[in-house]
N, C-alpha and C. Protein backbone atom coordinates (compact mmCIF):
# COMPACT_ATOMS: atom_id res chain seq x y z
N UNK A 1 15.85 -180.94 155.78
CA UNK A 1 16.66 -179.88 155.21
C UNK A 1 16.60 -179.89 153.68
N UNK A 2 16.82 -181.18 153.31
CA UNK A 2 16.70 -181.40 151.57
C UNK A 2 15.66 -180.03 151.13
N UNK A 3 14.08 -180.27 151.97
CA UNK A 3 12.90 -180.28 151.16
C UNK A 3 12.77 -178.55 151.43
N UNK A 4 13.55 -177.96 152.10
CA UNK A 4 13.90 -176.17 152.44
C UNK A 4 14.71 -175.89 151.20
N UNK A 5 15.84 -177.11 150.68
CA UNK A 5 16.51 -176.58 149.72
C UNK A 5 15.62 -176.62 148.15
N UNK A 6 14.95 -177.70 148.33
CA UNK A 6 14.02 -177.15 147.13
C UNK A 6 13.14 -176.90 146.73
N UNK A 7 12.73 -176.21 148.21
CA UNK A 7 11.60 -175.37 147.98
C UNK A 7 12.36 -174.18 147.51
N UNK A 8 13.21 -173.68 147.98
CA UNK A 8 14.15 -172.34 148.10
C UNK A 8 14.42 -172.49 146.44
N UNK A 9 15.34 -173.52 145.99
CA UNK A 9 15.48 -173.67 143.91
C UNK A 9 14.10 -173.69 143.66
N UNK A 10 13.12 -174.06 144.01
CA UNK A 10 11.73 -173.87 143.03
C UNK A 10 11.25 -172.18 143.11
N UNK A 11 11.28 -171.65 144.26
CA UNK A 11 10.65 -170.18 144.66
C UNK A 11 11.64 -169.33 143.70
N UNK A 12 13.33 -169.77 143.72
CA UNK A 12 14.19 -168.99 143.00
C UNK A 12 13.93 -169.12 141.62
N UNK A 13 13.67 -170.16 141.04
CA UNK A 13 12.85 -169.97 139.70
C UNK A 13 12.07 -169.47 139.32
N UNK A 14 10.88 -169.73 140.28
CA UNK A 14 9.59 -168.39 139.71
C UNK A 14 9.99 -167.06 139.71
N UNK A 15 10.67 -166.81 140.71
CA UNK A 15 11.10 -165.72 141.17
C UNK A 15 12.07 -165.05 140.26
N UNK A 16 12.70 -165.80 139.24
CA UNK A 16 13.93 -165.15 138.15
C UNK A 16 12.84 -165.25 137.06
N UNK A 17 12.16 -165.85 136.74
CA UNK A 17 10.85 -165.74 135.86
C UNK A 17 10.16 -164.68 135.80
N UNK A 18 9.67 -164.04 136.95
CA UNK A 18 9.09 -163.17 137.21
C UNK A 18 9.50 -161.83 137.36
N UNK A 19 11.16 -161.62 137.53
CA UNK A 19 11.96 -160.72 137.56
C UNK A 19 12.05 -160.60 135.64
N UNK A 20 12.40 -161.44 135.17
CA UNK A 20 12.48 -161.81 133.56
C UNK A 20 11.01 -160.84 132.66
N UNK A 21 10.40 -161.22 133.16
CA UNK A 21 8.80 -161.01 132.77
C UNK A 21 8.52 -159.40 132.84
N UNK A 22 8.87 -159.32 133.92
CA UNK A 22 8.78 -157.44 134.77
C UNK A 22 9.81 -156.85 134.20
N UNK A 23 10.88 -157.31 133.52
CA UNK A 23 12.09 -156.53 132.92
C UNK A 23 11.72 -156.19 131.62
N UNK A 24 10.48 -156.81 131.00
CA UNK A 24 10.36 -156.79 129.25
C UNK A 24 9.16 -155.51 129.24
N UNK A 25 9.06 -154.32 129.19
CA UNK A 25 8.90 -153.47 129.12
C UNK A 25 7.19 -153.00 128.07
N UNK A 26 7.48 -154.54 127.38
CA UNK A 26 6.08 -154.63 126.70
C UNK A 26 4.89 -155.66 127.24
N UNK A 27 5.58 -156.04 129.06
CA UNK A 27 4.61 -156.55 129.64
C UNK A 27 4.25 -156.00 130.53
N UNK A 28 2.92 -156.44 130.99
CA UNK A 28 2.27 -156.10 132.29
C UNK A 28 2.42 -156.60 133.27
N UNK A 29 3.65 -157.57 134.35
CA UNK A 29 4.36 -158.38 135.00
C UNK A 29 2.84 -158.81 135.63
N UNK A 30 1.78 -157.97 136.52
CA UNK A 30 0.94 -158.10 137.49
C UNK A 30 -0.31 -158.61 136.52
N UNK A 31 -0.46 -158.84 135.16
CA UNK A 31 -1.19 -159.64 134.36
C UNK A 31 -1.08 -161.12 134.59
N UNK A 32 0.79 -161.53 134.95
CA UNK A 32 1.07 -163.00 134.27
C UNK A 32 1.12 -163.79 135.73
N UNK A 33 0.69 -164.97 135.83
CA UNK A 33 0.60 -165.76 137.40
C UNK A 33 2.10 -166.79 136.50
N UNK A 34 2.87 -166.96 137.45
CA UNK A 34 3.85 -167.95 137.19
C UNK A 34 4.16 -168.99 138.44
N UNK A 35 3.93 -170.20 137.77
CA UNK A 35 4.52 -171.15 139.25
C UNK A 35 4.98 -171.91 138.38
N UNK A 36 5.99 -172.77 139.15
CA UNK A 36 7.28 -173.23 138.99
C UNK A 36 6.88 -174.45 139.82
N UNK A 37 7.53 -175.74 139.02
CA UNK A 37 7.34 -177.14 139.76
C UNK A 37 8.66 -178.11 138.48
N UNK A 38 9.71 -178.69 139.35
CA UNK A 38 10.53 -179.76 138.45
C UNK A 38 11.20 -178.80 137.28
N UNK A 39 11.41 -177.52 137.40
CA UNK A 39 11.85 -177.15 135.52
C UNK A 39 10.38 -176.26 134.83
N UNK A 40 9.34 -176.88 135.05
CA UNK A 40 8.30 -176.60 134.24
C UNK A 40 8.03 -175.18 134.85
N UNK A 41 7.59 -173.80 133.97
CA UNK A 41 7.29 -173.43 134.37
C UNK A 41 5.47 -172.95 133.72
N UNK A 42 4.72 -172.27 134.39
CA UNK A 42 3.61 -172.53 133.89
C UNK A 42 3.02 -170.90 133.87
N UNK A 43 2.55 -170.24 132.81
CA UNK A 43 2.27 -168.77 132.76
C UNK A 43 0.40 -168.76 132.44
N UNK A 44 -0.22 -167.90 133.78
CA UNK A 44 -1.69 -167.79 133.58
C UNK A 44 -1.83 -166.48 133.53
N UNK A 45 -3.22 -166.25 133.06
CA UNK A 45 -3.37 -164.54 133.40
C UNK A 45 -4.29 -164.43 132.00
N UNK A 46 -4.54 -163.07 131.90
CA UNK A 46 -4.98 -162.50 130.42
C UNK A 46 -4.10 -161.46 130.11
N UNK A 47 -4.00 -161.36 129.23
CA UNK A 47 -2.77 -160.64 128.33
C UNK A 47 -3.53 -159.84 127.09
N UNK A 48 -2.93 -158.63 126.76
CA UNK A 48 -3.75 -157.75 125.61
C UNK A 48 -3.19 -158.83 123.72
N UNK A 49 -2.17 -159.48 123.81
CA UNK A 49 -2.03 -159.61 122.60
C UNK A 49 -1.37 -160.58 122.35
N UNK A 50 -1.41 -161.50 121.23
CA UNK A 50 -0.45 -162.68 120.91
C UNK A 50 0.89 -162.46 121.19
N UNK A 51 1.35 -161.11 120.73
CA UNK A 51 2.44 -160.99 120.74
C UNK A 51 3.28 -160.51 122.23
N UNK A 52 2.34 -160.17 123.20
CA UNK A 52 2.00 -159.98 124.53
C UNK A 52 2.80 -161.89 124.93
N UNK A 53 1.69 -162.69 124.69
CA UNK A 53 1.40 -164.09 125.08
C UNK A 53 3.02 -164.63 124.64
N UNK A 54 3.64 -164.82 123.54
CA UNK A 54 4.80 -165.04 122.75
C UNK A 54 6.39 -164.21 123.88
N UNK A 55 6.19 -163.24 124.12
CA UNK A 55 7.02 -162.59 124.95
C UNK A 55 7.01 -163.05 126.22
N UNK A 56 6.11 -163.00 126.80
CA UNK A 56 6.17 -164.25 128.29
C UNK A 56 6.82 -165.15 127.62
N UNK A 57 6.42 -166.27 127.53
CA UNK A 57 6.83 -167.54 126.96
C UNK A 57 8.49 -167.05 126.50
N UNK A 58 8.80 -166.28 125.85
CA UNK A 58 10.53 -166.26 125.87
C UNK A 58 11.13 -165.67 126.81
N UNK A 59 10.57 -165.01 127.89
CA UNK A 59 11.42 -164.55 128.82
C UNK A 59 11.57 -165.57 129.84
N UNK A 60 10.51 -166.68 129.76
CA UNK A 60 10.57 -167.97 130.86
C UNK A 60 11.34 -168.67 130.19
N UNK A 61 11.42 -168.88 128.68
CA UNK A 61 12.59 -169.92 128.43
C UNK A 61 14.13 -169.55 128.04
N UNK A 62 14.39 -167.74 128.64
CA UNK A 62 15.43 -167.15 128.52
C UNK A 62 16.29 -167.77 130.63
N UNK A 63 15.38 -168.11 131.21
CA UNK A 63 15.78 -168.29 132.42
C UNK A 63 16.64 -169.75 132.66
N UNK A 64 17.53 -169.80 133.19
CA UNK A 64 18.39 -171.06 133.24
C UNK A 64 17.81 -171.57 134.33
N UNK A 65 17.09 -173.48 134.07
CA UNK A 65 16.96 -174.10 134.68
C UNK A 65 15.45 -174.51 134.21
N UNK A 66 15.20 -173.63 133.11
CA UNK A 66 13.45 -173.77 132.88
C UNK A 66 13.48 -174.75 131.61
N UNK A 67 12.70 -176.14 131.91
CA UNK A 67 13.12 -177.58 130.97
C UNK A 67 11.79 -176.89 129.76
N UNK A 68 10.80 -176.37 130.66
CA UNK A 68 9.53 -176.52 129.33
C UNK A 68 8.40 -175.15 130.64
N UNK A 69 7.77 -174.76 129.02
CA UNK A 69 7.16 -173.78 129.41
C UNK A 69 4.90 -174.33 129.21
N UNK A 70 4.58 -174.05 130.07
CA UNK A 70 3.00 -174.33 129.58
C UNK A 70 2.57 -173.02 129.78
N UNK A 71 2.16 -172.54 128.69
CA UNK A 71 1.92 -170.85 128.47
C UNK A 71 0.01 -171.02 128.07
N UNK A 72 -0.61 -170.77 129.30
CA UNK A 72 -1.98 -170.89 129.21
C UNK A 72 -2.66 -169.59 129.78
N UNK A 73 -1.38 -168.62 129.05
CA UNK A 73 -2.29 -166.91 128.56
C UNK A 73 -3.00 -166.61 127.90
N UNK A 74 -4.39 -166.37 128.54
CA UNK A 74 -5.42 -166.45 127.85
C UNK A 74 -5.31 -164.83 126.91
N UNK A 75 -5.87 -164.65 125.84
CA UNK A 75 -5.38 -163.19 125.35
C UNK A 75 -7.45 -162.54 125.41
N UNK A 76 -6.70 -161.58 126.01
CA UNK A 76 -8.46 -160.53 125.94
C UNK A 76 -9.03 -160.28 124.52
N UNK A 77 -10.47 -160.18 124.98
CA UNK A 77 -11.31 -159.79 123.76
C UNK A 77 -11.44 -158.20 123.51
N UNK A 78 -11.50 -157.33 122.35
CA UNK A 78 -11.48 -156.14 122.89
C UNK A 78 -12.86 -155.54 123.78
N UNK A 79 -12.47 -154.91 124.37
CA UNK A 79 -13.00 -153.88 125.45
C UNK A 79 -13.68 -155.46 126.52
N UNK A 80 -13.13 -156.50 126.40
CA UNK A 80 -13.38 -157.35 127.65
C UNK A 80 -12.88 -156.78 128.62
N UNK A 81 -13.69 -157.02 130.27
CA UNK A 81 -13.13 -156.69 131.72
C UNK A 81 -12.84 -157.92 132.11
N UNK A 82 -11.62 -157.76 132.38
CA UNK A 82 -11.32 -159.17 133.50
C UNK A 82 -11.93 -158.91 135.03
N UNK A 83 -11.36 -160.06 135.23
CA UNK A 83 -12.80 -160.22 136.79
C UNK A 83 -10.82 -159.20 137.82
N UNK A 84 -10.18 -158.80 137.52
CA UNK A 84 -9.04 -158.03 138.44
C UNK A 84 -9.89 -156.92 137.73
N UNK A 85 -9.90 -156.59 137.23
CA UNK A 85 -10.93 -154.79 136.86
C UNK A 85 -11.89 -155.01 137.31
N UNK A 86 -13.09 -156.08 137.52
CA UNK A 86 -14.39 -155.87 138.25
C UNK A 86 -14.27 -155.77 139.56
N UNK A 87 -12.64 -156.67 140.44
CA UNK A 87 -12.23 -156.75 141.49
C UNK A 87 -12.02 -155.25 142.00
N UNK A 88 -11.75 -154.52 140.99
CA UNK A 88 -10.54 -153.07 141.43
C UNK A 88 -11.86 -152.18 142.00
N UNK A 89 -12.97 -152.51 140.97
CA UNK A 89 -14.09 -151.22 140.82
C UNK A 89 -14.77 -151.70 141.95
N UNK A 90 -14.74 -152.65 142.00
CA UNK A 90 -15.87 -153.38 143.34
C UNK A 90 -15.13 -152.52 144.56
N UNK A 91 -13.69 -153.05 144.82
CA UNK A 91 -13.57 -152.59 146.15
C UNK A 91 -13.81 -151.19 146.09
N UNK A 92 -13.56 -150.31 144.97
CA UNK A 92 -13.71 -149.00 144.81
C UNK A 92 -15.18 -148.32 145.53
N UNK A 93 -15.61 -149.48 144.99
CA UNK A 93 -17.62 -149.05 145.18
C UNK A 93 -17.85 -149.38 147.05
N UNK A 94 -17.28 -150.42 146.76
CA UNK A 94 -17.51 -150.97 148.45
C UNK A 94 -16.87 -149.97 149.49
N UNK A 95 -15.39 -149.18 149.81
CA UNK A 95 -14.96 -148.51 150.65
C UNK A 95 -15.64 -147.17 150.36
N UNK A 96 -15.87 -146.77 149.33
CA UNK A 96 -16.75 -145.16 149.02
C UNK A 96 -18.10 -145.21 149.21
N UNK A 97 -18.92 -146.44 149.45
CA UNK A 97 -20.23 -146.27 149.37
C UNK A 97 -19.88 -146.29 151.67
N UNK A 98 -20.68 -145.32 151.74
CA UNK A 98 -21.03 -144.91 153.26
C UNK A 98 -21.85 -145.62 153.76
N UNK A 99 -22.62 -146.54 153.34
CA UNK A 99 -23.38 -147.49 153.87
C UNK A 99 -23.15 -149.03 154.65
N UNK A 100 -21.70 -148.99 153.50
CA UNK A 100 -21.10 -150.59 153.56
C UNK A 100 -20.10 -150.33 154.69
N UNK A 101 -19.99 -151.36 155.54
CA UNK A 101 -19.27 -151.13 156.88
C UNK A 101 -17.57 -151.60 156.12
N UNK A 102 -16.75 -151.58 156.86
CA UNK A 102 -15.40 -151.79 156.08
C UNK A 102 -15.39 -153.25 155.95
N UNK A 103 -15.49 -154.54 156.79
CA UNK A 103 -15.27 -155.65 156.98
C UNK A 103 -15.98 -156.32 155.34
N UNK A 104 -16.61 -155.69 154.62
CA UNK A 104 -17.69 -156.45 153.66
C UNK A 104 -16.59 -156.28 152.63
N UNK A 105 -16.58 -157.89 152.27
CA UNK A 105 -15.32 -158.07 150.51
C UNK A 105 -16.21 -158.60 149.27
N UNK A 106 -15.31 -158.37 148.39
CA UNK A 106 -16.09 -159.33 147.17
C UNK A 106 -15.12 -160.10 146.37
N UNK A 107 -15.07 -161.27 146.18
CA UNK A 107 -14.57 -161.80 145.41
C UNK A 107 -15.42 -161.92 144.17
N UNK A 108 -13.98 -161.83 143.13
CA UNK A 108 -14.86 -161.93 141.62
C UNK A 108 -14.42 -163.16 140.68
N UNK A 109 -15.28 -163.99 140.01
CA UNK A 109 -14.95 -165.33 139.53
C UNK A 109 -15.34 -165.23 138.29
N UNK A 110 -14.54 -165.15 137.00
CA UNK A 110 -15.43 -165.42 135.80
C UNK A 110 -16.89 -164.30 135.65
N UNK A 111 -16.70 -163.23 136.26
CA UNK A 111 -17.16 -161.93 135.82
C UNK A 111 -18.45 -162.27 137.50
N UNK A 112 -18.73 -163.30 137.66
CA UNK A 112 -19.39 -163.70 139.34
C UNK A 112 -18.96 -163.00 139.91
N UNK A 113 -19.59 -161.88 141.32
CA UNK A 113 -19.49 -161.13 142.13
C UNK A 113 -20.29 -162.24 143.58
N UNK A 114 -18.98 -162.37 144.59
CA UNK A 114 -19.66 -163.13 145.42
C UNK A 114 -19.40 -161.97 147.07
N UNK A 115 -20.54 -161.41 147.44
CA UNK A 115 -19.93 -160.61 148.87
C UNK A 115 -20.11 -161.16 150.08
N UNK A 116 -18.65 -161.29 150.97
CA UNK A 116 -18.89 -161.55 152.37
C UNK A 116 -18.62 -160.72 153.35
N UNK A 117 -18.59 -161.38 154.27
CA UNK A 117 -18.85 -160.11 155.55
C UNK A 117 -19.54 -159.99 156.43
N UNK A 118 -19.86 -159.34 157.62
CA UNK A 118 -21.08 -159.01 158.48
C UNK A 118 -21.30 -157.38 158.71
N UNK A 119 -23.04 -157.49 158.53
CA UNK A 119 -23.29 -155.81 158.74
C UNK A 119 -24.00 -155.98 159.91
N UNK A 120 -24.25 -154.66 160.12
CA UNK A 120 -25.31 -154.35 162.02
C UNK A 120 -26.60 -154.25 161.42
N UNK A 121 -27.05 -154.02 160.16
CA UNK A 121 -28.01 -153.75 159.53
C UNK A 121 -28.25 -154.13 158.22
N UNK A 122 -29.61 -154.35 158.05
CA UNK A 122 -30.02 -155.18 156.64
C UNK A 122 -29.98 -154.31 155.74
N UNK A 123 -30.10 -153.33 155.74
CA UNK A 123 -30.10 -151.91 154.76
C UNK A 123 -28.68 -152.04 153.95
N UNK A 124 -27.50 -152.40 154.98
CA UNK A 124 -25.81 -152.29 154.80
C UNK A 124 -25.95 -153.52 153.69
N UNK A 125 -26.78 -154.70 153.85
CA UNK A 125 -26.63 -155.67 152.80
C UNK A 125 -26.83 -154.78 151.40
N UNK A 126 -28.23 -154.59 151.84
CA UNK A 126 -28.77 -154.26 149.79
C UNK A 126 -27.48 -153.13 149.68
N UNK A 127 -27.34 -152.29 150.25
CA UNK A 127 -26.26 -150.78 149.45
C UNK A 127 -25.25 -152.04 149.53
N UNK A 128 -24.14 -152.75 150.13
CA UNK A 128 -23.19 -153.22 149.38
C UNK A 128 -24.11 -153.75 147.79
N UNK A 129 -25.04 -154.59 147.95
CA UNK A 129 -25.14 -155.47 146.39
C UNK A 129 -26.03 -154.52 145.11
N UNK A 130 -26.04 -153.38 145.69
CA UNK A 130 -26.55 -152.48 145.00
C UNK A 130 -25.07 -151.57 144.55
N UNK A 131 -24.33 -151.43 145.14
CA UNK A 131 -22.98 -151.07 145.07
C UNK A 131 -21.84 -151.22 143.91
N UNK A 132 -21.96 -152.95 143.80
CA UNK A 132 -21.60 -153.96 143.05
C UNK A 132 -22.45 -154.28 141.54
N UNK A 133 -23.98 -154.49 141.83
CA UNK A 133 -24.01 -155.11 140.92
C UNK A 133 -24.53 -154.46 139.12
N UNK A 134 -24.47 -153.12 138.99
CA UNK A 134 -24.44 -152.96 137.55
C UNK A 134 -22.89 -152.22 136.89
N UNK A 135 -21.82 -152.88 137.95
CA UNK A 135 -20.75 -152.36 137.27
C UNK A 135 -20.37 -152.96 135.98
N UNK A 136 -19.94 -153.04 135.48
CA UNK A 136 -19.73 -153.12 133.64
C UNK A 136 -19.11 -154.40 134.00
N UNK A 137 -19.17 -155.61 133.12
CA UNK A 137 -18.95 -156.90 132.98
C UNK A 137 -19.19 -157.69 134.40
N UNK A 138 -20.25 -157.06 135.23
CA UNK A 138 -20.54 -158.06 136.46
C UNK A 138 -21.85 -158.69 135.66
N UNK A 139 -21.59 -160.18 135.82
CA UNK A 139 -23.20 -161.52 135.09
C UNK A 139 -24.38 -161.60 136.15
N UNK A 140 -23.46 -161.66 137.72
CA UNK A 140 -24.40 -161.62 138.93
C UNK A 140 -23.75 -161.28 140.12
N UNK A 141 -24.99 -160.89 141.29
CA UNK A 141 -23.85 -161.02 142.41
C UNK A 141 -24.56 -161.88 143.66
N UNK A 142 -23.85 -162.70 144.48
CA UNK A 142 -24.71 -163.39 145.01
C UNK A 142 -23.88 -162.77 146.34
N UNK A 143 -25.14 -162.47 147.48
CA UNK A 143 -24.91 -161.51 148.53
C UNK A 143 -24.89 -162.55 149.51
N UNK A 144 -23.91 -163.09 150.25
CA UNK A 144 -23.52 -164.28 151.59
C UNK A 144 -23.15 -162.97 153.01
N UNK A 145 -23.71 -161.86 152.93
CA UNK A 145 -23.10 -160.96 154.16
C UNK A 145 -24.09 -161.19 155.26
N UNK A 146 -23.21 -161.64 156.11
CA UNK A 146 -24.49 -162.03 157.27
C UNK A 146 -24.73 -160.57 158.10
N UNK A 147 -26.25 -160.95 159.02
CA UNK A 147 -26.39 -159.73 159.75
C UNK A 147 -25.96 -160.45 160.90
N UNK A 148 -25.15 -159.44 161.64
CA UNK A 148 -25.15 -159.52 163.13
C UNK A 148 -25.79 -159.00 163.84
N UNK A 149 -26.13 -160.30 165.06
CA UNK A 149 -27.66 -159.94 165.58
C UNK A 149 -27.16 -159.93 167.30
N UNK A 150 -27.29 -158.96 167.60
CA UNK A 150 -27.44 -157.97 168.68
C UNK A 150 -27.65 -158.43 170.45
């Protein structure tokens, strides 16, 4: 029972953090990753501006119960894509292209395009990685979609 109760005070912390964060009007709440462990709370993500980065960081140490903040918001370069914008356009490309069956995903890592999945046809491979790979800030894409064989 203890370890329900503090899981429940740790989740309620991120969780007033994150309510905190989404209330400040000069953030992007769905930019900032927050987890919560002992007091500490810890802010990831990319953010447009120092002063972006500085505003997290006081709305987590405006929350009662938060001992120390590790604020490792990275701030964007201009006209950088984060790999959640190569994520957005990918799936964009992947459900509109008529070739790619629905089951085929892509995860994106550090601007890396990785696709899984299974097609009925080898053709369905290249149009997904043809799909994917000259969208703006993709480095590579490495195609893992297996064929299913009949």
């Amino acid at each position: 029972m203890i370890y329900g109760l503090v899981y429940s005070a740790v989740e309620s912390l991120r969780d007033a953090v994150i309510a905190e964060i989404d209330s400040d009007p000069a953030l992007h709440a769905w930019e900032i990753g927050v987890a919560a462990e002992d007091g500490v709370i810890t802010l990831t993500g990319t953010v447009e501006s120092m002063a972006c980065k500085v505003a997290a960081e006081r709305a987590a140490k405006r929350i009662e119960g938060v001992c120390s903040v590790a604020n490792d918001l990275r701030l964007r370069r201009p006209n950088e894509r984060t790999d959640t914008d190569i994520a957005r356009d990918a799936a964009h490309r992947l459900r509109n292209s008529i070739g790619v069956p629905a089951g085929v995903q892509a995860v994106v890592s550090d601007g890396y395009i990785t696709l899984d999945g299974t097609v009925s046809h080898m053709h369905q491979r290249a149009v997904a990685e043809t799909a994917v790979k000259y969208l703006r800030g993709v480095k590579s894409v490495a195609n893992n979609i297996q064929l299913l064989h009949p």
